[in-house]
N, C-alpha and C. Protein backbone atom coordinates (compact mmCIF):
# COMPACT_ATOMS: atom_id res chain seq x y z
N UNK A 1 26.74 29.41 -24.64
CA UNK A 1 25.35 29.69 -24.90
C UNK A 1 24.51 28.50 -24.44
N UNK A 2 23.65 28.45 -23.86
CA UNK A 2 22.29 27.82 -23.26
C UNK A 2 21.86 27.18 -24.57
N UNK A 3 21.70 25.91 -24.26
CA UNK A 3 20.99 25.19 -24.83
C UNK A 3 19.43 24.95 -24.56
N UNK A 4 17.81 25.24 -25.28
CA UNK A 4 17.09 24.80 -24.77
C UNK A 4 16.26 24.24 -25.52
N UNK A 5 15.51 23.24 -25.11
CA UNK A 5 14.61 22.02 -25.42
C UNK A 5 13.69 22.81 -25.71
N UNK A 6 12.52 22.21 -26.60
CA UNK A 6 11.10 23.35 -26.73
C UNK A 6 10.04 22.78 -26.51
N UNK A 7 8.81 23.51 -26.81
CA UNK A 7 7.44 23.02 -26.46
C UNK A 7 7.28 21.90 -26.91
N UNK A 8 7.74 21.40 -28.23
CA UNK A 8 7.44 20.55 -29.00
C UNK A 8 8.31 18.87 -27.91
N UNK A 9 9.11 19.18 -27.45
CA UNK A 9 9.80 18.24 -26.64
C UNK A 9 8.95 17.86 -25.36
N UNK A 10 8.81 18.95 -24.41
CA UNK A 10 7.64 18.97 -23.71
C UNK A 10 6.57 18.37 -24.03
N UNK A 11 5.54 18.79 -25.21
CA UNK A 11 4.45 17.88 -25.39
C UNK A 11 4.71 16.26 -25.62
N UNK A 12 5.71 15.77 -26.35
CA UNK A 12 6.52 14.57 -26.62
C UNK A 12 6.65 13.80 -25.15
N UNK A 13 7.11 14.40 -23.82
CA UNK A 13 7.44 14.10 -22.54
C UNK A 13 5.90 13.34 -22.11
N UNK A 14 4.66 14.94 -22.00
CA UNK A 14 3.57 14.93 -21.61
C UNK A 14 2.95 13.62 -22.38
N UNK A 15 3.72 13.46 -23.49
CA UNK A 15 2.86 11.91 -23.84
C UNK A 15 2.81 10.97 -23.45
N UNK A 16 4.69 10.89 -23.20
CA UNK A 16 4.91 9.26 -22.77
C UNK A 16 4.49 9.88 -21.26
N UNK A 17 4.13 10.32 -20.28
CA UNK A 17 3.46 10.70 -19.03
C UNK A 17 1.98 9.95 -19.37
N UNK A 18 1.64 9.99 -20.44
CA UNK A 18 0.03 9.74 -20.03
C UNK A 18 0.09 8.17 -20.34
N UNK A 19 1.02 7.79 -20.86
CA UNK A 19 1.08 6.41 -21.58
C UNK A 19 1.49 5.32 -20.33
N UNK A 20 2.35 6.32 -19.55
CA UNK A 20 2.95 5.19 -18.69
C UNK A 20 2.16 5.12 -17.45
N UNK A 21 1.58 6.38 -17.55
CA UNK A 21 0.01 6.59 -16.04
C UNK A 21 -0.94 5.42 -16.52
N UNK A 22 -1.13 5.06 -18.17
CA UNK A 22 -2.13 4.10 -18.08
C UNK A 22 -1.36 2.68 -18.15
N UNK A 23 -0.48 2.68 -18.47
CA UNK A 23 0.35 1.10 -18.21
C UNK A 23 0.32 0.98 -16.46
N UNK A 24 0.23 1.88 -15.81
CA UNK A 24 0.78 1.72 -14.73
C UNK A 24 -0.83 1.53 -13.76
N UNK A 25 -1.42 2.13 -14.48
CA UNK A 25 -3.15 1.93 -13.91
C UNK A 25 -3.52 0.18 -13.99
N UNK A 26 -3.23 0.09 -15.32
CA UNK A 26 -3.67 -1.63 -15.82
C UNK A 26 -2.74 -2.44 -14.59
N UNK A 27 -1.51 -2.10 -14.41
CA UNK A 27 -0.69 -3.09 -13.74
C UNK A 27 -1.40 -3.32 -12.46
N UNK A 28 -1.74 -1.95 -11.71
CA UNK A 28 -2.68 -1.91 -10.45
C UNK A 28 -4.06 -2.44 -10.37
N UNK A 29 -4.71 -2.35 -11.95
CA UNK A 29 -6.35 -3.05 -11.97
C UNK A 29 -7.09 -1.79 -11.28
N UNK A 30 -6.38 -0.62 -11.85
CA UNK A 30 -7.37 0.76 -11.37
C UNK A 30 -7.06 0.56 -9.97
N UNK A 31 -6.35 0.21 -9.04
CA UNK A 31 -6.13 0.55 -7.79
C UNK A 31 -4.89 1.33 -7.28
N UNK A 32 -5.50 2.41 -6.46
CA UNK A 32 -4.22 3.58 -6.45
C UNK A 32 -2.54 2.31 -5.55
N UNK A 33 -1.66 3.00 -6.04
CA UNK A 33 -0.38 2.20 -5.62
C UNK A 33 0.09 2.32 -3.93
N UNK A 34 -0.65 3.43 -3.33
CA UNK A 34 -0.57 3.64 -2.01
C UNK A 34 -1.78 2.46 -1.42
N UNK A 35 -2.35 2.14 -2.04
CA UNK A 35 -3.66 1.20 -1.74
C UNK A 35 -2.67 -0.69 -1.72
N UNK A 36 -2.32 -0.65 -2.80
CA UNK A 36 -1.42 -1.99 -2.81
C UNK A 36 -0.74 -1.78 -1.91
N UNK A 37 0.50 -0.95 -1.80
CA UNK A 37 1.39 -1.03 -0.93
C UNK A 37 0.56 -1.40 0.54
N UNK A 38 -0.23 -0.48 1.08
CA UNK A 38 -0.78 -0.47 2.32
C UNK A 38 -1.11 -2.34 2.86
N UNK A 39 -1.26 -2.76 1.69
CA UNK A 39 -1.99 -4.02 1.75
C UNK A 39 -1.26 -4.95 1.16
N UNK A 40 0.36 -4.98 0.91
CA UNK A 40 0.86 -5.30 0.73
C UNK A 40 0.67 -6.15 -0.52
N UNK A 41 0.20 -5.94 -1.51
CA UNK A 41 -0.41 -6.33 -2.71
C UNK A 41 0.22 -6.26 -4.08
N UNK A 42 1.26 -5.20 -3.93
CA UNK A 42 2.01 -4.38 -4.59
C UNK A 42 2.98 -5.67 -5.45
N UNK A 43 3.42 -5.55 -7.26
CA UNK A 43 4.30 -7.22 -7.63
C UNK A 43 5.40 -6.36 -8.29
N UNK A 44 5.78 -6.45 -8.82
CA UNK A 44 7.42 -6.24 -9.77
C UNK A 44 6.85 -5.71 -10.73
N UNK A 45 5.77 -5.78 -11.25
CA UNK A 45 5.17 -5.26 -12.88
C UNK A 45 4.95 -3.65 -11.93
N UNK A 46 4.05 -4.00 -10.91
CA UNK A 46 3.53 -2.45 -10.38
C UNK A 46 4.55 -1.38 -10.29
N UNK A 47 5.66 -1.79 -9.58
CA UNK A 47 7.13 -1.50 -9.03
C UNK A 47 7.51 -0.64 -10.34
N UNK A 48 7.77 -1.51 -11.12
CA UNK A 48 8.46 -1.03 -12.46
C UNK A 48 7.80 0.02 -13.20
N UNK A 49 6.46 0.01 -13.70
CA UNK A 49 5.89 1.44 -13.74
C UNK A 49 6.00 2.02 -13.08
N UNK A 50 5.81 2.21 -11.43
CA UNK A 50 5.96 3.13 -10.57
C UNK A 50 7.03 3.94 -10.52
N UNK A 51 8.35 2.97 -11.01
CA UNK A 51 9.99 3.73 -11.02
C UNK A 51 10.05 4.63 -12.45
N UNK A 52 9.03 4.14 -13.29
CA UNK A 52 9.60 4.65 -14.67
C UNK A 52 8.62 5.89 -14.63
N UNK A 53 7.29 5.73 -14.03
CA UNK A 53 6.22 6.78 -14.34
C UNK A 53 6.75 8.06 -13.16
N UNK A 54 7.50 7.77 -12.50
CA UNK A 54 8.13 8.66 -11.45
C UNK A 54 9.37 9.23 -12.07
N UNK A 55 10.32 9.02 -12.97
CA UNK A 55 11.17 9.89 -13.73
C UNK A 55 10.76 10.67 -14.47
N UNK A 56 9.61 9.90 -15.17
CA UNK A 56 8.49 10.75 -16.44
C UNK A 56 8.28 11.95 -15.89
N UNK A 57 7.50 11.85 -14.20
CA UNK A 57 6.84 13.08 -14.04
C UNK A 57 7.73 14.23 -13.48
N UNK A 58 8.62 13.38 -12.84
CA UNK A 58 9.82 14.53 -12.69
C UNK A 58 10.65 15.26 -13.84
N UNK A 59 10.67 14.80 -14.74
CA UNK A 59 11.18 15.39 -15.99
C UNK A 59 10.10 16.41 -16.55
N UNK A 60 8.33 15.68 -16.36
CA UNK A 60 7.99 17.11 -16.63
C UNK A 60 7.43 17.81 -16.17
N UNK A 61 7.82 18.01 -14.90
CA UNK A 61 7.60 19.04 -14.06
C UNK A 61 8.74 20.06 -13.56
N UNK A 62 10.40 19.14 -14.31
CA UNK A 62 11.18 20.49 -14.59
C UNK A 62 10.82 20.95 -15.80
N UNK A 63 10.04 20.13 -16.69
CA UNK A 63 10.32 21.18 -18.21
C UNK A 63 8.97 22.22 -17.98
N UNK A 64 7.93 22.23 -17.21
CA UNK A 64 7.28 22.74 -17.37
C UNK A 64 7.61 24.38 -16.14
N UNK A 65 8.58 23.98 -15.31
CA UNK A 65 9.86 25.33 -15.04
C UNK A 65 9.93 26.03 -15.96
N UNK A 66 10.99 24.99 -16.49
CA UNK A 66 12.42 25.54 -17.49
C UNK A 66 12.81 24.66 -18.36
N UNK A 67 12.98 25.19 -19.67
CA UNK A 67 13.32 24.47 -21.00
C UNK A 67 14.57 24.21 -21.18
N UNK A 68 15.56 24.80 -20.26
CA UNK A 68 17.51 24.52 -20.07
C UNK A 68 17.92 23.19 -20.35
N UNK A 69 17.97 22.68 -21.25
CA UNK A 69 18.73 21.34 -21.54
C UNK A 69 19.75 21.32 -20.31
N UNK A 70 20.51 22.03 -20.07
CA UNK A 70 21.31 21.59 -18.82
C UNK A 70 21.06 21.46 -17.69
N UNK A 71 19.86 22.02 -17.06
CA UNK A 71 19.36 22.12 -15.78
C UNK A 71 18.35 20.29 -15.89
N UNK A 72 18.23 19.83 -16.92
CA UNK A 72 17.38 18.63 -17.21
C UNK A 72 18.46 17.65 -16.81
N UNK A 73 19.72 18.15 -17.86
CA UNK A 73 20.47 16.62 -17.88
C UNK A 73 21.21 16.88 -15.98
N UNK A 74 21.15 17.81 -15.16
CA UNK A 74 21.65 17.42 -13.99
C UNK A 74 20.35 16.91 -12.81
N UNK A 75 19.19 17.42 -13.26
CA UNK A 75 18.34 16.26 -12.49
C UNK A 75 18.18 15.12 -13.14
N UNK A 76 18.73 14.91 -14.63
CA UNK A 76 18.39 13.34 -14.79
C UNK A 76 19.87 12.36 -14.46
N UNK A 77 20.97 13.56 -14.00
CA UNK A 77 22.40 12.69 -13.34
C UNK A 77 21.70 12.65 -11.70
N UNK A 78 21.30 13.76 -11.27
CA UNK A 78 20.69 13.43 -10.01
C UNK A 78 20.06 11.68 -9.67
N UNK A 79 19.08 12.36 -11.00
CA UNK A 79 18.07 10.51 -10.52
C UNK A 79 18.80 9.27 -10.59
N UNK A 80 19.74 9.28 -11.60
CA UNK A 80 20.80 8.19 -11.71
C UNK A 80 21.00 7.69 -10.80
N UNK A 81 22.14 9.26 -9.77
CA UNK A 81 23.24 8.43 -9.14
C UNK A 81 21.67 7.90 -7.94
N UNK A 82 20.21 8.38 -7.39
CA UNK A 82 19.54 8.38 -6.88
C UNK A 82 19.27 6.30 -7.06
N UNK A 83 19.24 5.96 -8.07
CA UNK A 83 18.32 4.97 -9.16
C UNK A 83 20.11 3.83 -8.30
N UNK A 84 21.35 4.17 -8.95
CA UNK A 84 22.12 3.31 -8.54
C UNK A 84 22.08 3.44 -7.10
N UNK A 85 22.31 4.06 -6.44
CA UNK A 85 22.63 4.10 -4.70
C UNK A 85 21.49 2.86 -4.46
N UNK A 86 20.38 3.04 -4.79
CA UNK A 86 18.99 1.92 -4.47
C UNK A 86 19.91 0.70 -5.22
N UNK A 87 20.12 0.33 -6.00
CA UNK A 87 20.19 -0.90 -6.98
C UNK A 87 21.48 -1.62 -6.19
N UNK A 88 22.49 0.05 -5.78
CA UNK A 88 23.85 -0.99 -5.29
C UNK A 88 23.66 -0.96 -3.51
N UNK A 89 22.61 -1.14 -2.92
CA UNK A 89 22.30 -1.24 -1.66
C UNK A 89 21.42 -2.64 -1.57
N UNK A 90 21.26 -2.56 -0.13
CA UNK A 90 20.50 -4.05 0.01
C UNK A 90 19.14 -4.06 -0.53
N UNK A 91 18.33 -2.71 -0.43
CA UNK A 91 17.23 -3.18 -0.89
C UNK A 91 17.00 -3.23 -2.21
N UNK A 92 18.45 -3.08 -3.06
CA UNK A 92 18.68 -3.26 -4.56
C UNK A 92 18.06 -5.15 -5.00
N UNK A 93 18.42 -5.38 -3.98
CA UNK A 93 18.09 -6.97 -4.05
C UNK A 93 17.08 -7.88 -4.09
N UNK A 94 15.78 -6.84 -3.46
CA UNK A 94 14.79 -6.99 -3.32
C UNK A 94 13.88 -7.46 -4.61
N UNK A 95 13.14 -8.10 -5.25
CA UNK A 95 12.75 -7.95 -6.53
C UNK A 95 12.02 -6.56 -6.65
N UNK A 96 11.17 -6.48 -5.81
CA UNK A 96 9.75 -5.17 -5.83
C UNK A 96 11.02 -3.58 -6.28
N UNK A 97 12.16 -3.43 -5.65
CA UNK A 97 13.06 -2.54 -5.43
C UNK A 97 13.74 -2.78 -6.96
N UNK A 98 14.08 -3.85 -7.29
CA UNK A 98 14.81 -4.04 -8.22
C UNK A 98 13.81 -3.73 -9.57
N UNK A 99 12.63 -4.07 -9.52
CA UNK A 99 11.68 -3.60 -10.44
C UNK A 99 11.84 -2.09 -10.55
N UNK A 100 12.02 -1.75 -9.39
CA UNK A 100 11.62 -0.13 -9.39
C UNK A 100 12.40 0.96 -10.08
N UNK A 101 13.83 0.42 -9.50
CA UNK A 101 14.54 0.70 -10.27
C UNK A 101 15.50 0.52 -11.71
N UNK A 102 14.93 -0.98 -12.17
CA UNK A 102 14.77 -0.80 -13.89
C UNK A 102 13.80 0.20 -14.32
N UNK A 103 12.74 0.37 -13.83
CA UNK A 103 11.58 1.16 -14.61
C UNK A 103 12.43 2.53 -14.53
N UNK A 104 13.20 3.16 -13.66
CA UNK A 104 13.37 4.21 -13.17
C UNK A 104 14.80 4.91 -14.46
N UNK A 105 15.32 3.48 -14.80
CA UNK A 105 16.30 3.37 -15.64
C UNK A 105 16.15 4.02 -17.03
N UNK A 106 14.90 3.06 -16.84
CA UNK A 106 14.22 2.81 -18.32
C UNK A 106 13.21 4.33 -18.82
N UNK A 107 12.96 4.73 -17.28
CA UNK A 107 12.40 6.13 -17.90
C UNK A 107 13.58 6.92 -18.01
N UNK A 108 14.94 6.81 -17.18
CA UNK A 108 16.13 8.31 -17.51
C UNK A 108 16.55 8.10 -19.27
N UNK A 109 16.06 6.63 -19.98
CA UNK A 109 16.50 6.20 -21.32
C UNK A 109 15.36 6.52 -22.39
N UNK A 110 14.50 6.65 -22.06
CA UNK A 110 13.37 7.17 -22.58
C UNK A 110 13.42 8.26 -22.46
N UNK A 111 13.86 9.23 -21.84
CA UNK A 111 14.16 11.07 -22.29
C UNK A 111 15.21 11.26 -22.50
N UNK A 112 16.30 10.39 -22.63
CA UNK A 112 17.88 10.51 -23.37
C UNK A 112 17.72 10.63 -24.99
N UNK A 113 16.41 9.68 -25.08
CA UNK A 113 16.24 9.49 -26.70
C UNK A 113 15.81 10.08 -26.86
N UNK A 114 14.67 11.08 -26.04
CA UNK A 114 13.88 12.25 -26.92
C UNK A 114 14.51 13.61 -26.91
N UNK A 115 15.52 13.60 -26.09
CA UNK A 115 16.41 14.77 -26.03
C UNK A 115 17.35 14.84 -26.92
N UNK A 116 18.45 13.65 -27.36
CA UNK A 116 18.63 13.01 -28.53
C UNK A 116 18.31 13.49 -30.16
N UNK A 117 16.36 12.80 -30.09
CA UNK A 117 15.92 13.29 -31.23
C UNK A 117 15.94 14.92 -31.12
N UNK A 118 15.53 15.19 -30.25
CA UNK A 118 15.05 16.42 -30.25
C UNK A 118 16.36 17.77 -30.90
N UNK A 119 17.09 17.39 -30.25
CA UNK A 119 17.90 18.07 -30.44
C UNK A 119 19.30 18.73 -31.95
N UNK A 120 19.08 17.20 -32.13
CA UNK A 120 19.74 16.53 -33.42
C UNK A 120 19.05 16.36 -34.91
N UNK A 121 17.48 16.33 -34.57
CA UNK A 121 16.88 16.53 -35.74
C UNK A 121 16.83 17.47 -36.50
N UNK A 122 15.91 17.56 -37.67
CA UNK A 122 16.59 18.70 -38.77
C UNK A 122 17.86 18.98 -39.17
């Protein structure tokens, strides 16, 4: 039997989404991240929201698909092995890269725990 996550998990997602859009605004000083990059402006703080606010939104833009706990946890093994291939390559080495992908970490650990709560509570 199908396991599925609910609205109430979803809105929980949609939060930390808006939380990490504004951590990730402050890091930029209100400047879009295609704007740094272009201008090479871009530091390790930016990087790191960018990796984490980019799992966020991919997570909810499958839940706003489909509520399948299983169809979640194989795009969040997707992003993994996605997150290590970067980390165990050269441009893993990079700091800006290496930022990117802690944040990226740190967001697949931040919906482990709400899937976690979610699931296990009551």
């Amino acid at each position: 039997m199908k396991e599925y996550l609910d609205n109430e998990f979803l809105n929980e997602m949609i939060k930390a989404l808006d939380i990490v859009q504004v951590d990730l605004m402050q890091a930029t000083g209100g400047k879009s991240v295609c704007f740094l990059h272009k201008y090479s402006k871009s530091d390790e703080k930016v990087k790191y929201f960018e990796g984490k606010e980019y799992i966020i939104r991919v997570v909810v833009n499958q839940l706003k698909k489909d509520l399948a706990l299983d169809n979640l946890q194989k795009i969040l093994e997707e992003y993994r092995g996605k997150l290590e291939t970067i980390r165990d390559s050269k441009l893993g080495v990079a700091p800006d890269w290496k930022a990117y992908v802690e944040g990226g970490f740190e967001g697949l650990e931040l919906t482990k725990g709400f899937i976690k709560r979610n699931m296990y509570s009551g």
